[in-house]
C-alpha atoms as a PDB file:
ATOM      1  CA  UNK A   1      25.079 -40.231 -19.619  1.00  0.00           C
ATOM      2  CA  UNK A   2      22.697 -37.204 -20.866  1.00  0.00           C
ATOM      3  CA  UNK A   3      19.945 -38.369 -23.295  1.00  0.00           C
ATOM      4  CA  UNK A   4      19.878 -35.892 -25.756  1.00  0.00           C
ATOM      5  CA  UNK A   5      16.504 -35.731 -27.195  1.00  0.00           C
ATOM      6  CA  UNK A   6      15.011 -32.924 -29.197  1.00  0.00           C
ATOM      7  CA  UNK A   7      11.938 -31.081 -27.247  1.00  0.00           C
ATOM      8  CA  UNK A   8       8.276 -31.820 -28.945  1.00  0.00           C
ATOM      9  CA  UNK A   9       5.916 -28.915 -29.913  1.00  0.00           C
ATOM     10  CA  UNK A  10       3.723 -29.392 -26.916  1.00  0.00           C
ATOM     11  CA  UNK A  11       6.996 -29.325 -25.093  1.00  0.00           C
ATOM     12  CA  UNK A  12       7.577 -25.722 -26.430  1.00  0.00           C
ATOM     13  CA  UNK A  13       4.639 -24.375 -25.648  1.00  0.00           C
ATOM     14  CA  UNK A  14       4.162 -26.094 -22.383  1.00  0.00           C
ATOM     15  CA  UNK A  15       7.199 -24.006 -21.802  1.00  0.00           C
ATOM     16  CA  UNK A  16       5.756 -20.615 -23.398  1.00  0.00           C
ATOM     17  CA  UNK A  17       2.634 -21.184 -21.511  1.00  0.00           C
ATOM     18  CA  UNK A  18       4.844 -21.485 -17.975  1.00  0.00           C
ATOM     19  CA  UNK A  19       7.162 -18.791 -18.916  1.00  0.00           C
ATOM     20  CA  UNK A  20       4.660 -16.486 -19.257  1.00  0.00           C
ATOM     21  CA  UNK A  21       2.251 -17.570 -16.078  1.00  0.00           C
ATOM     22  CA  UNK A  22       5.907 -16.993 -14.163  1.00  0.00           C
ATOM     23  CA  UNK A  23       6.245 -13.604 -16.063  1.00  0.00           C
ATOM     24  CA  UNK A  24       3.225 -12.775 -15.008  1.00  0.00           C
ATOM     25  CA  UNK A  25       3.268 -13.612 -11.800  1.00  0.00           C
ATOM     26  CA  UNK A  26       6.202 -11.919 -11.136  1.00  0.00           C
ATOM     27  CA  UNK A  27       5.379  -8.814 -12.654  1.00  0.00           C
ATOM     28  CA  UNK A  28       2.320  -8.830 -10.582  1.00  0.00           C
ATOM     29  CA  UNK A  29       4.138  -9.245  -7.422  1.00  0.00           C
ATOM     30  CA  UNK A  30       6.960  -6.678  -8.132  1.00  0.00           C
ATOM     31  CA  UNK A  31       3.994  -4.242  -8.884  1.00  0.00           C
ATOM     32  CA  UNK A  32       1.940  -5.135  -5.388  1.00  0.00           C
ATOM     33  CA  UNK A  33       5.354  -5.185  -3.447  1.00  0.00           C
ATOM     34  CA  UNK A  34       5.786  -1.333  -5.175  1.00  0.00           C
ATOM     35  CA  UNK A  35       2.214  -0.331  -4.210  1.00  0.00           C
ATOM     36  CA  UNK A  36       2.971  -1.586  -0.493  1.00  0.00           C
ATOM     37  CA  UNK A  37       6.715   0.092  -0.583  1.00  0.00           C
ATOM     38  CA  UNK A  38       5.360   3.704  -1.550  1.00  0.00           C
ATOM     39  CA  UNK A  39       2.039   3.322   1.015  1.00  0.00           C
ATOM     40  CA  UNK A  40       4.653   2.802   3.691  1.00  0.00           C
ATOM     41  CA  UNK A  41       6.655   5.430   2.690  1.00  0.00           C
ATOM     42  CA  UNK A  42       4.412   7.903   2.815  1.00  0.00           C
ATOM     43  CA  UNK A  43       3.083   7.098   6.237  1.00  0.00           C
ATOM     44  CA  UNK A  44       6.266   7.126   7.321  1.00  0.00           C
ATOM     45  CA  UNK A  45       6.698  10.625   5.679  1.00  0.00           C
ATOM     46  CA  UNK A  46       4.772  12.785   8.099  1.00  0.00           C
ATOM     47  CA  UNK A  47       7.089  11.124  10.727  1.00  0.00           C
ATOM     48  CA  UNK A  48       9.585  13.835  10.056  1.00  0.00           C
ATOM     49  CA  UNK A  49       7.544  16.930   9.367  1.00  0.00           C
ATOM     50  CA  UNK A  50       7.733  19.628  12.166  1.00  0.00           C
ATOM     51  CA  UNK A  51       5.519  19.054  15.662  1.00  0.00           C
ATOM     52  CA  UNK A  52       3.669  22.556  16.313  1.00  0.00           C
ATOM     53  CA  UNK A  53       0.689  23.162  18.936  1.00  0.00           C
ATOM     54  CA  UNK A  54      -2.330  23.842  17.467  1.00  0.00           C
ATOM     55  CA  UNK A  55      -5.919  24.415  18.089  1.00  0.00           C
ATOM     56  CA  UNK A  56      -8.421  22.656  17.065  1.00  0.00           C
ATOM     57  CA  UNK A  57     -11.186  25.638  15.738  1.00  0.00           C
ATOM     58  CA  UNK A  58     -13.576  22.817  14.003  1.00  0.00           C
ATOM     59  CA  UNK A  59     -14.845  19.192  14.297  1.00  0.00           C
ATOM     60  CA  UNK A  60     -17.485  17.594  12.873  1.00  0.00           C
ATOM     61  CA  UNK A  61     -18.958  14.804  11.219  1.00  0.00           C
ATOM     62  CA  UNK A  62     -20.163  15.370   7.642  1.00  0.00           C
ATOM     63  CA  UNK A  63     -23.050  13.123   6.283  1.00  0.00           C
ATOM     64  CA  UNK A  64     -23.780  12.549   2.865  1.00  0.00           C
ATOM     65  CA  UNK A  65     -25.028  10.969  -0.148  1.00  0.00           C
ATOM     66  CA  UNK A  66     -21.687  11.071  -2.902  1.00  0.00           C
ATOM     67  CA  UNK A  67     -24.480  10.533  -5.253  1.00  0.00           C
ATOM     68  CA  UNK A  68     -28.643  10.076  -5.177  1.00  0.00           C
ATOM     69  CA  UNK A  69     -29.024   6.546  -4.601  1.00  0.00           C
ATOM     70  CA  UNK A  70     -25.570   5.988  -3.309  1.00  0.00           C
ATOM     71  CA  UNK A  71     -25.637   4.450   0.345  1.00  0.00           C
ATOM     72  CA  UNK A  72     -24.754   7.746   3.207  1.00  0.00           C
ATOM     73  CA  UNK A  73     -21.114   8.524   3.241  1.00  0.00           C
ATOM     74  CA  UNK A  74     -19.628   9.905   6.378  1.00  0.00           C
ATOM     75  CA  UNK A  75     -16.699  11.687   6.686  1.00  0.00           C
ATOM     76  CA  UNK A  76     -14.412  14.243   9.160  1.00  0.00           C
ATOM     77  CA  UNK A  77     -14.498  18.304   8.715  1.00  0.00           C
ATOM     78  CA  UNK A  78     -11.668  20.042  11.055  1.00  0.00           C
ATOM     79  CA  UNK A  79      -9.826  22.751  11.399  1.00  0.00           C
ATOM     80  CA  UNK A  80      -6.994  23.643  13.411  1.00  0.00           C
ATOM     81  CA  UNK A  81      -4.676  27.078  14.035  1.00  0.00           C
ATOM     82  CA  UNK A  82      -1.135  27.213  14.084  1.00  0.00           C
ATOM     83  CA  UNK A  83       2.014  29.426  14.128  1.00  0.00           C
ATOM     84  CA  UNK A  84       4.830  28.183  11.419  1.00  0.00           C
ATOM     85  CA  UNK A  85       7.625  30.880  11.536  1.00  0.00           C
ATOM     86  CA  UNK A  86       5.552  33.492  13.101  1.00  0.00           C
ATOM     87  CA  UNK A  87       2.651  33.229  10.527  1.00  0.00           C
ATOM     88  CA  UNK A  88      -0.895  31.804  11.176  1.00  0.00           C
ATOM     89  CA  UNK A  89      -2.245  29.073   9.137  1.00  0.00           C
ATOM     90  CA  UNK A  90      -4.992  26.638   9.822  1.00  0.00           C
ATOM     91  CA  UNK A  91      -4.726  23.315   8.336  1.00  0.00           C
ATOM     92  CA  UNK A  92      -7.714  21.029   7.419  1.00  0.00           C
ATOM     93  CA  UNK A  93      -6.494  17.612   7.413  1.00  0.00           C
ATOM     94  CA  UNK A  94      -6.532  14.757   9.505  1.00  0.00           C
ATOM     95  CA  UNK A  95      -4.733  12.383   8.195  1.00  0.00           C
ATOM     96  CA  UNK A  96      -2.970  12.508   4.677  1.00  0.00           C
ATOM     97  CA  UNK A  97      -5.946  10.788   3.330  1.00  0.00           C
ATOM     98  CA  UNK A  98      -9.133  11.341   4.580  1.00  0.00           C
ATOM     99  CA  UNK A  99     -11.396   9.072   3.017  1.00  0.00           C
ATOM    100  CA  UNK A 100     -15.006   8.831   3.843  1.00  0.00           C
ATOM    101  CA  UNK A 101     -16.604   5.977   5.789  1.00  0.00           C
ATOM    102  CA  UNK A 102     -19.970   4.099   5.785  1.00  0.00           C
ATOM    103  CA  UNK A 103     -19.726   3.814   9.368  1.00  0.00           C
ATOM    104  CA  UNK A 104     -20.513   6.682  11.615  1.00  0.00           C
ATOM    105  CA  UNK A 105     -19.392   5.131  14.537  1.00  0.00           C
ATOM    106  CA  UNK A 106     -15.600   4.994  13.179  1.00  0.00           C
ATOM    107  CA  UNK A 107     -15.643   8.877  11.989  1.00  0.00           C
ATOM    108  CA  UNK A 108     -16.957   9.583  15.552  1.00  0.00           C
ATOM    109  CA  UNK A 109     -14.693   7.311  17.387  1.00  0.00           C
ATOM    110  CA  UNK A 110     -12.061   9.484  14.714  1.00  0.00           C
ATOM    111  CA  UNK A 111     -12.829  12.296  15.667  1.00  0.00           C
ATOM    112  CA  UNK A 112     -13.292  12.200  19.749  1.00  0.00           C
ATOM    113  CA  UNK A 113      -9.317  13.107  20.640  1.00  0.00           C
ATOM    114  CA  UNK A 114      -9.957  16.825  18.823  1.00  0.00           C
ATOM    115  CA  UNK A 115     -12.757  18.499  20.572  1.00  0.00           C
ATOM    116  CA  UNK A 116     -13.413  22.218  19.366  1.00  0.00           C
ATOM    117  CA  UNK A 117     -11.076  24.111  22.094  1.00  0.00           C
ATOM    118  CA  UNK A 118      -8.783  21.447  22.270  1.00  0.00           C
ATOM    119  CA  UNK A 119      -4.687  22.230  21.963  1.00  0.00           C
ATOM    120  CA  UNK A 120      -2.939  19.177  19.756  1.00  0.00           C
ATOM    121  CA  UNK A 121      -0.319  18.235  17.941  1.00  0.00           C
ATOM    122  CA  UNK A 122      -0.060  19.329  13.814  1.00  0.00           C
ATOM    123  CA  UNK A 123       2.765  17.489  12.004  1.00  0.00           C
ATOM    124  CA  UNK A 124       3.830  20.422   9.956  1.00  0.00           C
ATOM    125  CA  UNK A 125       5.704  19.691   6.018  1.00  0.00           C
ATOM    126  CA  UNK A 126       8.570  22.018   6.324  1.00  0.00           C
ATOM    127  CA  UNK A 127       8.656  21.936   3.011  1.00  0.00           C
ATOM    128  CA  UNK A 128       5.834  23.059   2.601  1.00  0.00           C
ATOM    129  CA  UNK A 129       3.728  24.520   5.801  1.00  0.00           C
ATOM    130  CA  UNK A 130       0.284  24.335   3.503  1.00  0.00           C
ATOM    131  CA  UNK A 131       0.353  20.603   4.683  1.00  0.00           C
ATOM    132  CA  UNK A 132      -0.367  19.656   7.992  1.00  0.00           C
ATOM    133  CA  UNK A 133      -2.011  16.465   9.485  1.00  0.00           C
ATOM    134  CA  UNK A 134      -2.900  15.781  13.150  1.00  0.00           C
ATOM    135  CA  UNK A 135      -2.747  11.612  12.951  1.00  0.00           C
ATOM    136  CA  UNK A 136       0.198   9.880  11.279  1.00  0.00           C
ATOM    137  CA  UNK A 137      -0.918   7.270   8.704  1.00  0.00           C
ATOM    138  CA  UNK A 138      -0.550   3.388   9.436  1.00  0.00           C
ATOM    139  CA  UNK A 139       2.735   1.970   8.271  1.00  0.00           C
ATOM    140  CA  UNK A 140       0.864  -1.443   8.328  1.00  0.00           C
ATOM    141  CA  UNK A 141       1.378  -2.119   4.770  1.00  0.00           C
ATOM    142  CA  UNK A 142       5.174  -3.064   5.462  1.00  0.00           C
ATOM    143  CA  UNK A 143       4.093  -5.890   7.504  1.00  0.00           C
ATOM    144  CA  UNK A 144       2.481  -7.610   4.815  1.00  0.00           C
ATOM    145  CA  UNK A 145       4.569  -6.805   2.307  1.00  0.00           C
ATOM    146  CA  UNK A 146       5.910 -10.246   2.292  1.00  0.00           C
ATOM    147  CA  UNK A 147       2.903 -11.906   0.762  1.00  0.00           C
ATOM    148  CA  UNK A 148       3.218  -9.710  -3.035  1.00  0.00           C
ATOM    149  CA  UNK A 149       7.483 -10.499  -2.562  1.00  0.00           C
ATOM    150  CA  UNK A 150       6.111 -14.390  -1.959  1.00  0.00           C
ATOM    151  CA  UNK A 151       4.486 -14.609  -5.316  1.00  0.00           C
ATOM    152  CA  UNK A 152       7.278 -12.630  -7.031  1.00  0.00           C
ATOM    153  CA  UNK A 153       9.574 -15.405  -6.067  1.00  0.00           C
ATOM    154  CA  UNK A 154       7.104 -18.130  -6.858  1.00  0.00           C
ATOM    155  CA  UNK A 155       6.619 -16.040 -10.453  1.00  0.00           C
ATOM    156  CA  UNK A 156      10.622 -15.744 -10.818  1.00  0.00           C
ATOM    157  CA  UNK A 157      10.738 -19.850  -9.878  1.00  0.00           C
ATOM    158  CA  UNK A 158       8.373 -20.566 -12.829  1.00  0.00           C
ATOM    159  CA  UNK A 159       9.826 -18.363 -15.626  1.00  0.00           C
ATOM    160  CA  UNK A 160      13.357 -20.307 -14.429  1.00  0.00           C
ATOM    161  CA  UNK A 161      12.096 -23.501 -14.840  1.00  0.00           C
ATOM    162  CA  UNK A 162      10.645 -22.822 -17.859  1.00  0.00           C
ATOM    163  CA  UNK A 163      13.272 -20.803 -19.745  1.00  0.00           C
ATOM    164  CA  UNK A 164      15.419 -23.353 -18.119  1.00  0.00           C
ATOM    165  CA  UNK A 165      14.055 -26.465 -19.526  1.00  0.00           C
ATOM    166  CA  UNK A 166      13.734 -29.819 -18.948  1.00  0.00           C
ATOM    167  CA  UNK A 167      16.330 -31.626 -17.276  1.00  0.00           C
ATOM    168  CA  UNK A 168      17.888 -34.591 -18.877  1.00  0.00           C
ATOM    169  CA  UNK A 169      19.282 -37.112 -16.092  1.00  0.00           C
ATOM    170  CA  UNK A 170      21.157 -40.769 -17.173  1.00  0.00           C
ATOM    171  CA  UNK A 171      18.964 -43.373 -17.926  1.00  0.00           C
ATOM    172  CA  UNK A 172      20.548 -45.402 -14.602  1.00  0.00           C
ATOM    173  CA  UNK A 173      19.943 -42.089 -12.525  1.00  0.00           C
ATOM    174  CA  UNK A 174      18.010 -43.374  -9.359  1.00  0.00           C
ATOM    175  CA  UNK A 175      15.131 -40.415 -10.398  1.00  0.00           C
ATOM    176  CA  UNK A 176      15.105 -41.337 -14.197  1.00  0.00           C
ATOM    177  CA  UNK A 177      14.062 -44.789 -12.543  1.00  0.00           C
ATOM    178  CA  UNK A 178       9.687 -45.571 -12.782  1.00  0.00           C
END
């Protein structure tokens, strides 16, 4: 038989205190899982823009200090020509994000498939031609997406438990036993 027995103060706010951490916890995780969802989708976005030949016109390493006693900063400069619909447009960009690098070495390395002279491949937004990128983005962020949907879960366990509350097994129940 059930032992009904009214919950204690520190009971109540053990359980505010749990439902809350699980909240929280889930919230947190839903929001990473989100930022991981939308960095995957748009690295997978350029996946379906247009291929066009182009020419790469431009490619260097820029070197620089963002600001005076900020450490060197190194990032790519390029330009490439292309025909979209029988107009020509260069394109500046990369990758969709081209974020500068304290490393030299991995601009360079970066850089070394576009040689000025060299014919590529720009990924083309048929939407909107003024967006072009040479390299596709990483879609690495959907492989660990797991991790943020791990802690939702855990988050979503906890604010159960807690809104739950505590179980009340018969007094000759084998785990009501000491």
């Amino acid at each position: 038989m059930p032992t009904a027995t009214l919950p204690t103060p520190s009971d109540r706010r053990g359980r505010i205190w749990l439902a809350g951490l699980g909240l929280g916890l889930l919230l947190a995780g839903l929001l990473f899982t989100w930022v991981l969802w939308r960095a995957f989708e748009r690295a997978q976005e350029t996946r379906s823009w247009t291929p066009v030949p182009a020419l790469m016109v431009r490619s260097n390493l820029m070197s620089e200090h963002p600001t005076p006693h900020s450490p060197l900063a190194h990032r790519t400069e390029v330009a490439y020509r292309f025909l979209w619909q029988g107009e020509k447009r260069t394109g500046t960009h990369l990758q969709r994000v081209d974020g500068p690098s304290a490393h030299q070495e991995i601009i360079e390395e970066r850089l070394r498939p576009f040689p000025v002279g060299a014919e590529v491949t720009a990924w083309v937004d048929p939407a909107d031609p003024t967006r072009s990128v040479l390299l596709h983005g990483t879609r690495a962020a959907l492989y660990s997406i797991w991790f943020p949907l791990l802690i939702a879960a855990g988050g979503g366990g906890i604010l159960w438990r807690a809104l739950r509350g505590p179980r009340h097994l018969p007094s000759n129940s084998p785990e009501a036993l000491p």
